[in-house]
C-alpha atoms as a PDB file:
ATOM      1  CA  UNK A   1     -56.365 142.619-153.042  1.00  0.00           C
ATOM      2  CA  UNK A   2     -53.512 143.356-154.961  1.00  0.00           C
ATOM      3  CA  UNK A   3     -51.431 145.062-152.446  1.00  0.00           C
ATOM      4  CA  UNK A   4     -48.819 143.468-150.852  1.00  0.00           C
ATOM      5  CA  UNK A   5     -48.973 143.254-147.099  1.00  0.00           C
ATOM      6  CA  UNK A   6     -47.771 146.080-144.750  1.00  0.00           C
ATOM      7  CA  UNK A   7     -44.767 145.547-142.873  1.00  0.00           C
ATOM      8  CA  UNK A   8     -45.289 145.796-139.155  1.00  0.00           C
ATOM      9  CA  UNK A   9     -42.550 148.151-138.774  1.00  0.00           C
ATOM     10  CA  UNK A  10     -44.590 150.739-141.288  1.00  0.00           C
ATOM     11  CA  UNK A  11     -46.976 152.739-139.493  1.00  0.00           C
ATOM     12  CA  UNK A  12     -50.406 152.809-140.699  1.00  0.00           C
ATOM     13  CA  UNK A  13     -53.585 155.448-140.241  1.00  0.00           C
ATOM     14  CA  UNK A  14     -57.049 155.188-139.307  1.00  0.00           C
ATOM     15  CA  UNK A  15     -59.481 158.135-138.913  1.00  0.00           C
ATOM     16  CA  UNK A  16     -61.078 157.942-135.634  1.00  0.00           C
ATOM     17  CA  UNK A  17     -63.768 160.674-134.229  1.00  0.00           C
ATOM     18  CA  UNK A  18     -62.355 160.838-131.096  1.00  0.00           C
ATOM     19  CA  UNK A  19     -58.145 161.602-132.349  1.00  0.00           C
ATOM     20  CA  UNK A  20     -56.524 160.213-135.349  1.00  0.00           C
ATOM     21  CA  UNK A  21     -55.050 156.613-134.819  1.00  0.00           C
ATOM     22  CA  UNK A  22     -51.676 155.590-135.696  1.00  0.00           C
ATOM     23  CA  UNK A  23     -51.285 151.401-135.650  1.00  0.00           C
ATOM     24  CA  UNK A  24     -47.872 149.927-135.150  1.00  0.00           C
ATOM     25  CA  UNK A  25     -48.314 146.768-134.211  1.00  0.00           C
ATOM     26  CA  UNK A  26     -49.859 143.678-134.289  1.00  0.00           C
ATOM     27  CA  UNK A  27     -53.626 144.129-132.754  1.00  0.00           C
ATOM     28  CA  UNK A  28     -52.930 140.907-130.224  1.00  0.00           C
ATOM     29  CA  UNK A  29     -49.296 142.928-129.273  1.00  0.00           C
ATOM     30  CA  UNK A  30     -49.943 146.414-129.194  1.00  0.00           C
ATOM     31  CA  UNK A  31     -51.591 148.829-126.550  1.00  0.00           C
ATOM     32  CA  UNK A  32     -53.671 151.999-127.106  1.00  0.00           C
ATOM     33  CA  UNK A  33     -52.127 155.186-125.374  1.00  0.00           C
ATOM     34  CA  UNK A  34     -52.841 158.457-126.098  1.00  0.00           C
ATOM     35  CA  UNK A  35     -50.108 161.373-126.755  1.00  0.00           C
ATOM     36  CA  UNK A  36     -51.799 164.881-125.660  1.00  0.00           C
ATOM     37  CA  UNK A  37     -50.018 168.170-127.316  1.00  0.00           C
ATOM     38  CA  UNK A  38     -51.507 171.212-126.102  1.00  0.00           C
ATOM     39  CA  UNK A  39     -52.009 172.326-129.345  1.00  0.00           C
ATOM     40  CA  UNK A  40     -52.668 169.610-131.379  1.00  0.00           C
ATOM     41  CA  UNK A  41     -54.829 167.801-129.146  1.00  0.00           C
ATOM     42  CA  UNK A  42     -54.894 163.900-128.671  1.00  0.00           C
ATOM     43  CA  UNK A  43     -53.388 161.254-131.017  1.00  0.00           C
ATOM     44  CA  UNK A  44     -54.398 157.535-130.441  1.00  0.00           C
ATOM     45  CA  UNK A  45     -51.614 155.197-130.971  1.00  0.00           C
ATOM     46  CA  UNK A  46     -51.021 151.703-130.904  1.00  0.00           C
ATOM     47  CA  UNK A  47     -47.304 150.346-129.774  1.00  0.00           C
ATOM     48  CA  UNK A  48     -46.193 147.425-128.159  1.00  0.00           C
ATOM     49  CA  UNK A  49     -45.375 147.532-124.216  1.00  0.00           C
ATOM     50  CA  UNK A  50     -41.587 146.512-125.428  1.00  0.00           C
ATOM     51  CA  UNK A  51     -41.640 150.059-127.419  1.00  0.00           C
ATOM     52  CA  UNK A  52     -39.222 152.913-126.379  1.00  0.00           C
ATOM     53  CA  UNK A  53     -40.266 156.443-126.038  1.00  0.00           C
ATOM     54  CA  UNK A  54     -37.822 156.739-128.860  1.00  0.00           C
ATOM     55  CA  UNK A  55     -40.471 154.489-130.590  1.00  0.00           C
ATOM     56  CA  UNK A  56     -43.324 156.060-129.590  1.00  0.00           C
ATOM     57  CA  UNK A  57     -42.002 159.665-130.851  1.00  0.00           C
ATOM     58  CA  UNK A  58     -41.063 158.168-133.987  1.00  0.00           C
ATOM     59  CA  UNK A  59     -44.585 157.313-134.262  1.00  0.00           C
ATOM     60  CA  UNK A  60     -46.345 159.998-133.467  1.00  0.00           C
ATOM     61  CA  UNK A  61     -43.886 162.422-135.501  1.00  0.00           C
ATOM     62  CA  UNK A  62     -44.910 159.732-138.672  1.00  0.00           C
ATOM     63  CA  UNK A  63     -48.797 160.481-138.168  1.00  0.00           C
ATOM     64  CA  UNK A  64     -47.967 163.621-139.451  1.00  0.00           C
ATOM     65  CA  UNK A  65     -50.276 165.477-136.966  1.00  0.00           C
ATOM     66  CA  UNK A  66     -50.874 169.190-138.139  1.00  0.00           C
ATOM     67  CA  UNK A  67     -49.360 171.507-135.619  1.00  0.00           C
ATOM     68  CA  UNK A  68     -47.326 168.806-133.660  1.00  0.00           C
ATOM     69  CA  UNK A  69     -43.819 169.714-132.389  1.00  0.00           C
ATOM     70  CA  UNK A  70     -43.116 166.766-129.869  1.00  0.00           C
ATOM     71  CA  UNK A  71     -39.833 167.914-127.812  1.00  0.00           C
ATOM     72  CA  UNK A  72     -40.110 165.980-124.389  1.00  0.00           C
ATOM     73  CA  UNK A  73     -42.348 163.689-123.365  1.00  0.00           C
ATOM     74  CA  UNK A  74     -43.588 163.230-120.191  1.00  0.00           C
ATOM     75  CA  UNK A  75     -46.108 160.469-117.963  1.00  0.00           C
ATOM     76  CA  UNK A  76     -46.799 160.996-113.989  1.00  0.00           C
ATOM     77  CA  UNK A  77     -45.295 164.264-113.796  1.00  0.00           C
ATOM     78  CA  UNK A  78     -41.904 162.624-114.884  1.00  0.00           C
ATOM     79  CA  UNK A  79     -39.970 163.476-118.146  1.00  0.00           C
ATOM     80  CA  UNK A  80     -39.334 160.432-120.274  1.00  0.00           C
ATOM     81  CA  UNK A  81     -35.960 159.232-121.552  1.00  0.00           C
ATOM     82  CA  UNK A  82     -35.761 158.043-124.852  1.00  0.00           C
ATOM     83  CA  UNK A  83     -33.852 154.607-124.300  1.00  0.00           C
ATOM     84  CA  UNK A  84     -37.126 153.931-121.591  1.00  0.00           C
ATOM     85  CA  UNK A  85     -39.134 150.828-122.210  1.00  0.00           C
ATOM     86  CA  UNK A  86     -43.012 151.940-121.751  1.00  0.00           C
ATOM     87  CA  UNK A  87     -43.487 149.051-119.899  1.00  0.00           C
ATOM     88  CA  UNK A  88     -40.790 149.775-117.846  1.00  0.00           C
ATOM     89  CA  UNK A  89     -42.269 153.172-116.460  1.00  0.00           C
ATOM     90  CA  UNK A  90     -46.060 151.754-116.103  1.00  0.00           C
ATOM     91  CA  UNK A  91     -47.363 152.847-118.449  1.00  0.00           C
ATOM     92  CA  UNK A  92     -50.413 150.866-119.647  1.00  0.00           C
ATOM     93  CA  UNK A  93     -53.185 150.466-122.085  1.00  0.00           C
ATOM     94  CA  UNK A  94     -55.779 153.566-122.141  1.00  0.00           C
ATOM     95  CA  UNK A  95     -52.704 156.008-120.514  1.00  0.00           C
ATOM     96  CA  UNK A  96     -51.921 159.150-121.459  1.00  0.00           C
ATOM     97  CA  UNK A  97     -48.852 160.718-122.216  1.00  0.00           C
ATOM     98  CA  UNK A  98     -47.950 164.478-122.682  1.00  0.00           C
ATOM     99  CA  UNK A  99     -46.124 165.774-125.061  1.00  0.00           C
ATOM    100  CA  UNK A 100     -44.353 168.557-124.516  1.00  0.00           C
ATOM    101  CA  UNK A 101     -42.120 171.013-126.886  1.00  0.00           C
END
């Protein structure tokens, strides 16, 4: 191939059946969770545990998801701060967080 290879910091999409898929990290280093908006419905992505939620709304706002305002995001009936590691609040592979504006 004549492309050079992505940068790991540079999102990249997939089409899935299920929700569109937004990879972000290495496939050994990086866990599935799924952002719901109400709206907008479910958007796989793929982030490292170390991630912030920072991180993860960067992501989600780069999969350029018709309809999708994210405002606050929130797991267990808890809002999420920003400067939170995902690992940090439990959250794990398969999870699902919701996205709220």
């Amino acid at each position: 191939s004549d492309r050079p290879p992505r940068s790991l910091a540079e999102p990249s999409f997939s089409q899935s059946t299920r929700a569109p898929r937004v990879h972000t990290a290495p496939r050994d280093a990086a866990m599935q969770i799924i952002v719901r908006q109400w709206l907008a419905g479910n958007l796989e992505v793929d982030v490292a545990p170390e991630a912030t939620v920072a991180r993860l709304k960067e992501v989600a706002r780069a999969a350029d998801y018709p309809g999708v305002l994210f405002g606050n995001f929130y797991f267990g009936g808890r809002k999420l701060q920003d400067s939170s590691r995902l690992s940090e609040l439990g959250i794990n592979p398969g999870d699902v967080v919701e996205a709220v504006t």
